[in-house]
Protein backbone atom coordinates (compact mmCIF):
# COMPACT_ATOMS: atom_id res chain seq x y z
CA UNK A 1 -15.15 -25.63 -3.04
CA UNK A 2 -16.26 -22.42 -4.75
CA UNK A 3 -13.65 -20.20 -5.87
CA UNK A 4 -13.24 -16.99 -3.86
CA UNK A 5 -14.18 -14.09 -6.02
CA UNK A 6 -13.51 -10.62 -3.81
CA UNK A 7 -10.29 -9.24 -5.23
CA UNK A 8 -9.69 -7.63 -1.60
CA UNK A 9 -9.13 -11.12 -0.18
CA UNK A 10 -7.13 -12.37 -2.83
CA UNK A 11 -5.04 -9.72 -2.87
CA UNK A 12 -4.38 -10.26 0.97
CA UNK A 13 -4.24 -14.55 0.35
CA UNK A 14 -1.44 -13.78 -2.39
CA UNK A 15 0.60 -11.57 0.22
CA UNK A 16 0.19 -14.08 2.85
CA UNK A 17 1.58 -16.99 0.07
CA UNK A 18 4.47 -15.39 -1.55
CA UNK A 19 5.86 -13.00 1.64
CA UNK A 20 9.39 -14.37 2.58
CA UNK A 21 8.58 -15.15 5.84
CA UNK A 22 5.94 -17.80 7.01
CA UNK A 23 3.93 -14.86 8.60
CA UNK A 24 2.66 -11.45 8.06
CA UNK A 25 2.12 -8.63 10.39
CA UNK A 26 -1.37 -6.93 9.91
CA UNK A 27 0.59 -3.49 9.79
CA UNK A 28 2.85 -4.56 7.17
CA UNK A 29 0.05 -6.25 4.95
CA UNK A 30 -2.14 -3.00 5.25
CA UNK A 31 0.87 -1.13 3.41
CA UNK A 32 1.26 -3.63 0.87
CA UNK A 33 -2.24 -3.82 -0.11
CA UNK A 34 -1.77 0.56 -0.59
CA UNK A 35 1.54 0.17 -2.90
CA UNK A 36 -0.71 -2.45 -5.06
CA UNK A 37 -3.29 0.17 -5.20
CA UNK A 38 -0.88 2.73 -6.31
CA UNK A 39 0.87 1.17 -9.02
CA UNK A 40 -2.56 -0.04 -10.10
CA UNK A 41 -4.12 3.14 -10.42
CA UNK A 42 -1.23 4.56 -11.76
CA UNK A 43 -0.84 2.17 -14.74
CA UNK A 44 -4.35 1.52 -15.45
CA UNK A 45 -6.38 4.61 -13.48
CA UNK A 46 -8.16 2.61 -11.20
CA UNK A 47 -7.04 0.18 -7.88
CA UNK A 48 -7.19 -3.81 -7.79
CA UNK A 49 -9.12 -3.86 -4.09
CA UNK A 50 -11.30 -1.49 -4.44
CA UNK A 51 -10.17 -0.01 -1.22
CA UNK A 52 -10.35 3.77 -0.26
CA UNK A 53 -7.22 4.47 2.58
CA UNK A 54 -7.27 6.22 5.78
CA UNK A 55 -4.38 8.42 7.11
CA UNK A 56 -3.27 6.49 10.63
CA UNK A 57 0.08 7.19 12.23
CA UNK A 58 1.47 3.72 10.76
CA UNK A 59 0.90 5.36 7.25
CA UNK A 60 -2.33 4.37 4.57
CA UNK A 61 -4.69 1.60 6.07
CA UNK A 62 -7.64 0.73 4.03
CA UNK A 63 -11.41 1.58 5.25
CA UNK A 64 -12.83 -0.68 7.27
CA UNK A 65 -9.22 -2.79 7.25
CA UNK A 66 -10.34 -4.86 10.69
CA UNK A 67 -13.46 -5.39 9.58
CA UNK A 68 -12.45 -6.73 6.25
CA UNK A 69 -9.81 -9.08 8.31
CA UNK A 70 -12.61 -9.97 10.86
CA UNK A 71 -15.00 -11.25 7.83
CA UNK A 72 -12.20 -13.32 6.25
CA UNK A 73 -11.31 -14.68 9.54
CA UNK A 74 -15.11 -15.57 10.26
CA UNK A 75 -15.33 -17.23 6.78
CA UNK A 76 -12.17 -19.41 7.43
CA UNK A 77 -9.76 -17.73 4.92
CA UNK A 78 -7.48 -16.70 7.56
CA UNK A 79 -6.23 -17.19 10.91
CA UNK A 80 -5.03 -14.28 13.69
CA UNK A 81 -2.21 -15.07 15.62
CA UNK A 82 -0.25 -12.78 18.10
CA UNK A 83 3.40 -13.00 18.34
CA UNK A 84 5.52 -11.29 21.10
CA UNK A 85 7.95 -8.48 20.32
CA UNK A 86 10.17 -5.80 21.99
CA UNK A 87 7.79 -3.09 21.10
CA UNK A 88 4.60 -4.52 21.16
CA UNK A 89 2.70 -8.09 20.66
CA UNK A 90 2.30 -8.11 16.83
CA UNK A 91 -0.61 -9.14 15.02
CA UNK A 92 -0.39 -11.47 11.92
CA UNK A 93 -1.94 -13.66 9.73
CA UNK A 94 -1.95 -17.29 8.07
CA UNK A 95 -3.47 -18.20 4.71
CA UNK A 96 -5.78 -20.75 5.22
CA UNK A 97 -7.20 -20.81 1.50
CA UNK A 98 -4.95 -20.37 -1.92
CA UNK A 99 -5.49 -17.07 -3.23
CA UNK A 100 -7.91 -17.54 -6.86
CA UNK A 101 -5.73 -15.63 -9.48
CA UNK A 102 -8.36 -16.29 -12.18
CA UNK A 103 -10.52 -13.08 -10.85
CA UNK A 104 -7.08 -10.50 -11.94
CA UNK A 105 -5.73 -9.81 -15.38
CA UNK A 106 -2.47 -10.32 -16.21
CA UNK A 107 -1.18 -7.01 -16.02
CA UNK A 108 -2.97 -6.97 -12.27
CA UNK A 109 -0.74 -10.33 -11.59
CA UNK A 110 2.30 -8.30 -12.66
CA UNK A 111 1.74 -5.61 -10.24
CA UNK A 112 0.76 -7.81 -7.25
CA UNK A 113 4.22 -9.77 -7.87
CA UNK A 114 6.31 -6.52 -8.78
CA UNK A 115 5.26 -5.51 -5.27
CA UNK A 116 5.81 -8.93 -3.53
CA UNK A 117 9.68 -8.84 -5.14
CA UNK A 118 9.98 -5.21 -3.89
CA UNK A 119 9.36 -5.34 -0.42
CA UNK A 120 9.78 -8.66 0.33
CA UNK A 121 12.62 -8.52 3.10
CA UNK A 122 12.17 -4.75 3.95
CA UNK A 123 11.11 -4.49 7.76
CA UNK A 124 7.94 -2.69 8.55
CA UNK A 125 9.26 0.04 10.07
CA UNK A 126 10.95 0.73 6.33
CA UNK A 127 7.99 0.15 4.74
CA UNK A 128 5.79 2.85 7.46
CA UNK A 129 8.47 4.99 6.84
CA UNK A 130 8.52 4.89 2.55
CA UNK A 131 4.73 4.73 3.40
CA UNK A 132 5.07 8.70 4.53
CA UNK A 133 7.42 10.10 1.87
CA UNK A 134 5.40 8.28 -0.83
CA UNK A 135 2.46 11.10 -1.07
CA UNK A 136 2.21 14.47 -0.24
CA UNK A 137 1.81 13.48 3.49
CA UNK A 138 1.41 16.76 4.80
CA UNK A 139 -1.43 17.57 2.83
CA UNK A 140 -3.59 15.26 4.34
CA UNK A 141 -4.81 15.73 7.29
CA UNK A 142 -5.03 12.76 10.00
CA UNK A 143 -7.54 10.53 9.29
CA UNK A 144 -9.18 11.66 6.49
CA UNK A 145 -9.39 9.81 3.03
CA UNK A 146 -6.12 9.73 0.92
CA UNK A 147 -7.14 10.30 -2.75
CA UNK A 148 -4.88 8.61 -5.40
CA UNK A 149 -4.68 11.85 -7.51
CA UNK A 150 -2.73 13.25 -4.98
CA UNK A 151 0.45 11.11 -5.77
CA UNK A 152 3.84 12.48 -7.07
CA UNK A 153 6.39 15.00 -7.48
CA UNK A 154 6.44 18.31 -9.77
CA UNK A 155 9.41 16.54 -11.62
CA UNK A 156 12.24 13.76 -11.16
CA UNK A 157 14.90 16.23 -10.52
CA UNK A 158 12.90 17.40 -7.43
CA UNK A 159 12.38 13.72 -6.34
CA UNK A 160 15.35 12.80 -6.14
CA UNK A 161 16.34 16.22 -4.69
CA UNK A 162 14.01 15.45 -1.93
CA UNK A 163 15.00 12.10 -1.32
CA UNK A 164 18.61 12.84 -1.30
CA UNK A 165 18.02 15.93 1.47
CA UNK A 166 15.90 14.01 3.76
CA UNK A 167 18.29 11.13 3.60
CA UNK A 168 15.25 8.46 3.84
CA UNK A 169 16.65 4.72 4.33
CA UNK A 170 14.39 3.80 1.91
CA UNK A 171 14.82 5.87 -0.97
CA UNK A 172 16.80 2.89 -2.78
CA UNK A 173 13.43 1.47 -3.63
CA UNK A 174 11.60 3.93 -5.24
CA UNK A 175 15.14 5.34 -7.18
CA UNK A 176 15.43 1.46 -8.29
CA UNK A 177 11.51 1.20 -9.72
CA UNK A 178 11.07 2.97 -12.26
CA UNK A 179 7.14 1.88 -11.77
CA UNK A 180 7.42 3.32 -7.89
CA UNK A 181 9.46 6.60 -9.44
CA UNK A 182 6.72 7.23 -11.57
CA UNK A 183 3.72 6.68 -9.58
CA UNK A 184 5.47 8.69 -6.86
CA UNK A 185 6.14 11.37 -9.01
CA UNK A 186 2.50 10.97 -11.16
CA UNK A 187 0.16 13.58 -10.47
CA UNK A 188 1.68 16.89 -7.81
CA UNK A 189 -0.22 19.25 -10.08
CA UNK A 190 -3.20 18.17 -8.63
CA UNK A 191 -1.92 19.02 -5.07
CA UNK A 192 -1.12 22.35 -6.48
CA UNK A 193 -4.31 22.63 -8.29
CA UNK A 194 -6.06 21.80 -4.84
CA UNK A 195 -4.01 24.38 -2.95
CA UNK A 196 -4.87 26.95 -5.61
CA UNK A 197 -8.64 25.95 -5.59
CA UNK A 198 -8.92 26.32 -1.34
CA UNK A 199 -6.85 29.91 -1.38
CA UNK A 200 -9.26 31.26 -4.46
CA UNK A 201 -12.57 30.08 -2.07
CA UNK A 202 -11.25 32.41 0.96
């Protein structure tokens, strides 16, 4: 069998191997792909999949995300299963190949398991919410393209500041990663640099 080379799918395969839980729910998986992407471009300036992200009501989903699940699907990496719940029938996902580690480096390994270890037995809902509070949400307007420079906080102080006043049940995760504090906190000068930029063009 030939090994799979799109780092997308592999990416997805490994989530779908190593979550806690036999299954994965398509909303959940769409939010671990981002966090991937942002301690990847964080650490080495670029993302592992690739992916650009979309601004959707459940927090970052990756362009063409159903598409890209469709294809695996189709090529028999996957299979889509619906499960009943109280709120709604949830969508998830089996492996139905082993994920082919030789196409990421090691430090790309390191990340994708740092993020598996993370948010392992955090509930989507958590992981929507932290989804939110992880970028300069309001900035962005609803379905338009979230850009990776636009990451972070002015300092730690104010982080944490934030954090603490908007009393977010998920705070504990970034405040105990120091690669999550740091990504989170990475680059707010540029959203400042953007707001300056629109107000000079008026």
């Amino acid at each position: 069998m030939e090994k799979l080379k799109n780092k997308l799918y592999n990416v997805i395969l490994f989530f779908l191997q190593k979550g806690e839980h036999p299954t994965l729910g398509k909303v959940k998986l769409a939010k671990l792909l981002f966090f991937v992407d942002v301690l990847a471009y964080h650490s080495f300036g670029s993302t592992i999949t690739g992916k650009d992200y979309i601004k959707l009501k459940l927090g970052p989903v990756p362009v063409d995300y159903d598409e890209e699940l469709a294809a695996m699907e189709k090529e028999g990496l996957i299979a889509r299963r619906l499960r009943p719940t109280m709120k709604r029938d949830q969508e998830f996902y089996l492996p139905r190949r082993k994920a082919n580690l030789s196409v990421f480096t090691a430090n790309e390994v390191k990340i994708l398991e740092q993020v598996v270890n993370i948010f392992r037995s955090k509930y989507t809902d958590e992981i929507v919410d932290l989804s939110h509070k992880f970028l300069p949400w309001d900035v962005i307007e609803m379905f338009e393209i979230i850009s990776f420079e636009l990451f972070g906080m002015d300092n730690e102080e104010a982080l944490r500041l934030k954090i603490q006043t908007k009393n977010l049940s998920t705070s504990e995760i970034i405040l105990n990663s120091p690669e999550l504090m740091t990504a989170f906190k990475k680059s707010r000068e540029d959203v400042l640099k953007r707001k300056v930029r629109k107000h000079e063009l008026r």
